[in-house]
Structures are given as structure tokens and as C-alpha cells.
N, C-alpha and C. Protein backbone atom coordinates (compact mmCIF):
# COMPACT_ATOMS: atom_id res chain seq x y z
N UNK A 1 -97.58 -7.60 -79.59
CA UNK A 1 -96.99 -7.52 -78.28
C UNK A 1 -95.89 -8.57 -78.16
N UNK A 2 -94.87 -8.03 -77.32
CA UNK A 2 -93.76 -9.00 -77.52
C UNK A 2 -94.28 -9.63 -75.81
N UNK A 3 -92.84 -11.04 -75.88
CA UNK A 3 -93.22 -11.72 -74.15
C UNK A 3 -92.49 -11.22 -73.64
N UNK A 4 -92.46 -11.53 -72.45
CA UNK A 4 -91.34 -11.33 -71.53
C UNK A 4 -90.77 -12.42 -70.86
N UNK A 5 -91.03 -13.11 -71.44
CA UNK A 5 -90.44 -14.63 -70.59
C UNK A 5 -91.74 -15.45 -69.55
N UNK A 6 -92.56 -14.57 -69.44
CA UNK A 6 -93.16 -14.79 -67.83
C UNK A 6 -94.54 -14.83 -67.99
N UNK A 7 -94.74 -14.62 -69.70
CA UNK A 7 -96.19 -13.96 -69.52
C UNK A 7 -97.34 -13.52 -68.56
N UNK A 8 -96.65 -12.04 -68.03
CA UNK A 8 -97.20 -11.32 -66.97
C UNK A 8 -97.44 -10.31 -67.79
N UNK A 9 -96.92 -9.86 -68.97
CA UNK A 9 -96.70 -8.07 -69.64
C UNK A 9 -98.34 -8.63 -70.56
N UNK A 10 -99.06 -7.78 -70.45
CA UNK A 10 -100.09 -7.73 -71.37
C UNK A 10 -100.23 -6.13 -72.24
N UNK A 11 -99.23 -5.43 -71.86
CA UNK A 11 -99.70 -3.85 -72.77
C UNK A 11 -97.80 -3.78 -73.89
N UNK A 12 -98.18 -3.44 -74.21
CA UNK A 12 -96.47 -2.48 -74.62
C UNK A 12 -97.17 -1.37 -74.78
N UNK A 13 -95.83 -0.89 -74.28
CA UNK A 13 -95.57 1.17 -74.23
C UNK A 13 -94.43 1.39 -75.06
N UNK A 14 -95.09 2.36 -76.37
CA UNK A 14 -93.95 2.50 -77.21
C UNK A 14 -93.74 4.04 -77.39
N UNK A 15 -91.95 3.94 -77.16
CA UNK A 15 -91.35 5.46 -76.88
C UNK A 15 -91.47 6.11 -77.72
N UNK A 16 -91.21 7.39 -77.71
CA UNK A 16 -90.99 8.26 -78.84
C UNK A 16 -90.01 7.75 -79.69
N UNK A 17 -89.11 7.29 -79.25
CA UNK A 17 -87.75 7.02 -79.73
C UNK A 17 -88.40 5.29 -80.68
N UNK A 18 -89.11 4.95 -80.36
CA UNK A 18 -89.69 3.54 -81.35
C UNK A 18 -89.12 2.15 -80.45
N UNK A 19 -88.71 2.72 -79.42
CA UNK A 19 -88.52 1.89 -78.13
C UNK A 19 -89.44 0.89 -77.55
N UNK A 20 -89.94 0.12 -77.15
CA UNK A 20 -91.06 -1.03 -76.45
C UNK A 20 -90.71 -0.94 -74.94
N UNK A 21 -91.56 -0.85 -74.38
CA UNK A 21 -91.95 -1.59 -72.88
C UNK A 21 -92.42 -2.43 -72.47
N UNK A 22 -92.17 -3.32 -71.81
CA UNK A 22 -93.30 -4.53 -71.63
C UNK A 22 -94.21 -4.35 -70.19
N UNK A 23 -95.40 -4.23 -70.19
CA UNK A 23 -95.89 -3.56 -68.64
C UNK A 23 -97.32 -4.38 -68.61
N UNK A 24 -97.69 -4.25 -67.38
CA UNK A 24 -98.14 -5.20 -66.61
C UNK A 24 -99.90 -3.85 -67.05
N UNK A 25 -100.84 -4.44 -67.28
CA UNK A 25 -102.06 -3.08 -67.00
C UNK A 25 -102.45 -3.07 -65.59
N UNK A 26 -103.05 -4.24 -64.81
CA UNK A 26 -103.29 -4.98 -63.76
C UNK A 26 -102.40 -3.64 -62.84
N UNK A 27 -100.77 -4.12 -63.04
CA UNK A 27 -99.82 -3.35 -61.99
C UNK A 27 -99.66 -2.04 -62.43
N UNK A 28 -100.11 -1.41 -63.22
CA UNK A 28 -99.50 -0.02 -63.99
C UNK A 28 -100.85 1.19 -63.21
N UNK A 29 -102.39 0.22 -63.12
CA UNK A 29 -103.53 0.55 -62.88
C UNK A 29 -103.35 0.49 -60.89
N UNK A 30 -103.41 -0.21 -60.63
CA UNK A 30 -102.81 0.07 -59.57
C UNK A 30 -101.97 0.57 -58.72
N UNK A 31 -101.30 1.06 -59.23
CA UNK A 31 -99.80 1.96 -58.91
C UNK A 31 -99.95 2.98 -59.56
N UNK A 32 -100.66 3.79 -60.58
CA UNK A 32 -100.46 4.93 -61.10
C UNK A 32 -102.16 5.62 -61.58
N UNK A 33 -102.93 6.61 -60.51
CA UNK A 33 -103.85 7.08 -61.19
C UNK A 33 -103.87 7.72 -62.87
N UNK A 34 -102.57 8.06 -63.43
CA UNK A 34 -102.50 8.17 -64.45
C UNK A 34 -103.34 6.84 -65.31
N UNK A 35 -101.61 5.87 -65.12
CA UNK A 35 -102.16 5.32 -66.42
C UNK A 35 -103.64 4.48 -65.78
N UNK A 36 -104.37 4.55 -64.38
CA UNK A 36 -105.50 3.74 -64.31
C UNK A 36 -106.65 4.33 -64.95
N UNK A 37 -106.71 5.71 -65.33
CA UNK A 37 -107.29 6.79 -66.21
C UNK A 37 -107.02 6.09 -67.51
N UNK A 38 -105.99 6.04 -67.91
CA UNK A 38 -105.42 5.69 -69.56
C UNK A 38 -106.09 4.29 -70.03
N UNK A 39 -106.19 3.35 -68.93
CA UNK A 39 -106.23 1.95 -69.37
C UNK A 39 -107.64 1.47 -68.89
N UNK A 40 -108.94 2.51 -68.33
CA UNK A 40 -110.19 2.20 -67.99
C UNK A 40 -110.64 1.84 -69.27
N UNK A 41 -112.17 1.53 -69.14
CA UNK A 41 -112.31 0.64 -70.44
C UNK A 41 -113.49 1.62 -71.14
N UNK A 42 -113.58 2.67 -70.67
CA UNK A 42 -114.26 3.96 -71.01
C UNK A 42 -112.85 5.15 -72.06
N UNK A 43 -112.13 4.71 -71.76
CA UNK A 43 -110.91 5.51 -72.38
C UNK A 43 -110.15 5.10 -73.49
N UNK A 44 -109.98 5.68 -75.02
CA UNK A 44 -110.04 5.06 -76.24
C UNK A 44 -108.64 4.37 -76.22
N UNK A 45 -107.68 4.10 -75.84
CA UNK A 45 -106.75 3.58 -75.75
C UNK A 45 -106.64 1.65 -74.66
N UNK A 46 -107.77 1.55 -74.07
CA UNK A 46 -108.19 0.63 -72.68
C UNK A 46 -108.02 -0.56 -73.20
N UNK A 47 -107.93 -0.90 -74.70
CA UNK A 47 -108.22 -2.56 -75.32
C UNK A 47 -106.88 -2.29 -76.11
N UNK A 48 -106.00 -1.60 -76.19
CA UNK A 48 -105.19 -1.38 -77.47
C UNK A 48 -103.80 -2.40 -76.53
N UNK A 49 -103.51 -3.61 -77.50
CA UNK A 49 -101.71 -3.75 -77.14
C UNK A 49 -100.84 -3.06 -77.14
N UNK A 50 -100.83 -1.89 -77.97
CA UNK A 50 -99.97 -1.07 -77.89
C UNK A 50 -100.56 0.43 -77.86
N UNK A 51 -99.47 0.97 -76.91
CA UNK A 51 -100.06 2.43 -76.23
C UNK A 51 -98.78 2.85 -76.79
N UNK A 52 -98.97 4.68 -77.47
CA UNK A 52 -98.08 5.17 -77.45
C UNK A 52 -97.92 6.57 -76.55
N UNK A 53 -96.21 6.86 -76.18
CA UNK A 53 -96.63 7.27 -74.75
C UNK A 53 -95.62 8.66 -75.22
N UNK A 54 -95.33 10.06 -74.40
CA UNK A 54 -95.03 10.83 -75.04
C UNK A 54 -93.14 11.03 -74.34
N UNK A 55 -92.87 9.66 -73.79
CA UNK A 55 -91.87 9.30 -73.59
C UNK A 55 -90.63 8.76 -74.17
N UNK A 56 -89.44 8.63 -73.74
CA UNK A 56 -88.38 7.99 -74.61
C UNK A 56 -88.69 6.72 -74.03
N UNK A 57 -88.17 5.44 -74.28
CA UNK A 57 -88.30 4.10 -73.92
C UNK A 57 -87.62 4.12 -72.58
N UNK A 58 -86.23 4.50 -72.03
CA UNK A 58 -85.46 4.71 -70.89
C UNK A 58 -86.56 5.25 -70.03
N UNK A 59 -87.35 6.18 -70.34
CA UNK A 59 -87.72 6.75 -69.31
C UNK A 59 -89.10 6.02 -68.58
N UNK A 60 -90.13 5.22 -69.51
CA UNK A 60 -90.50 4.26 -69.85
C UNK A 60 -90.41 3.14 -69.02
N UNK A 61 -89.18 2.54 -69.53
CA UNK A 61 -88.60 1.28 -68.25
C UNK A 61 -88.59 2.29 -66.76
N UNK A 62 -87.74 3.49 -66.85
CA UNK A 62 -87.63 3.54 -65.01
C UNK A 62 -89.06 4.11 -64.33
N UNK A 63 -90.33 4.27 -65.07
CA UNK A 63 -91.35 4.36 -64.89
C UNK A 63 -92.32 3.28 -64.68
N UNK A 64 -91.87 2.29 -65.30
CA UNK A 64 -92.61 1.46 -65.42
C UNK A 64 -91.56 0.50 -63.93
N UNK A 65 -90.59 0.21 -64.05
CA UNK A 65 -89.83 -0.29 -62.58
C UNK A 65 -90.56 0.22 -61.35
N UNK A 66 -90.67 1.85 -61.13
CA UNK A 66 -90.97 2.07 -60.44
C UNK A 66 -92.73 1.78 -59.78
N UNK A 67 -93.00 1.63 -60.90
CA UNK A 67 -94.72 1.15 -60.70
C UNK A 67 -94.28 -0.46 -59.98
């Protein structure tokens, strides 16, 4: 996992494109029944630093902004 300056990002989301995200689980789980499904700790992906997502990285960041 890369930083972000702030150490707030605890997941990366990596694009189709081999792109990184830096995202918050805490804020991603709260703001999105999706990924709060994706990142429960019953769900095989919930402990992983890196998630891969069926996104480009662009789309990614304005997804992840918007959370």
C-alpha cells in the first residue's frame, strides 16, 4: 500500500488499467453499501491491502472523491 501523505488511506483500489487508489475503508464503508458489503470481515476480500476493482483508476478516484 502506498501513503498518502496523511496516513488516513488504509485500502488501495487497483484499476483495470494497473492504476492505484488510495481510499479510506472506515469512509468508503460508510458512504457506500457496496463497498460496506465488499470490505465486511465475512467477505473474502475484508483484510486484503489491495482490492481489485472492475474499474479504470479515473473512474476510481471520482468514485472514491465522491464517497
Amino acid at each position: 500500500m502506498t501513503d498518502d501523505g496523511m496516513g488516513l488511506s488504509d485500502v488501495d483500489l487497483l484499476g483495470q488499467d494497473s492504476g492505484m487508489v488510495l481510499a479510506s475503508r472506515f469512509i468508503l464503508s460508510a458512504r457506500s453499501p457496496v463497498f460496506q458489503r465488499m470490505l465486511n470481515r465475512h467477505f473474502r476480500k475484508a483484510n486484503a491491502s489491495t482490492i481489485s476493482c472492475n474499474l479504470g483508476s479515473d473512474a476510481l478516484s471520482v468514485l472514491v472523491d465522491f464517497c
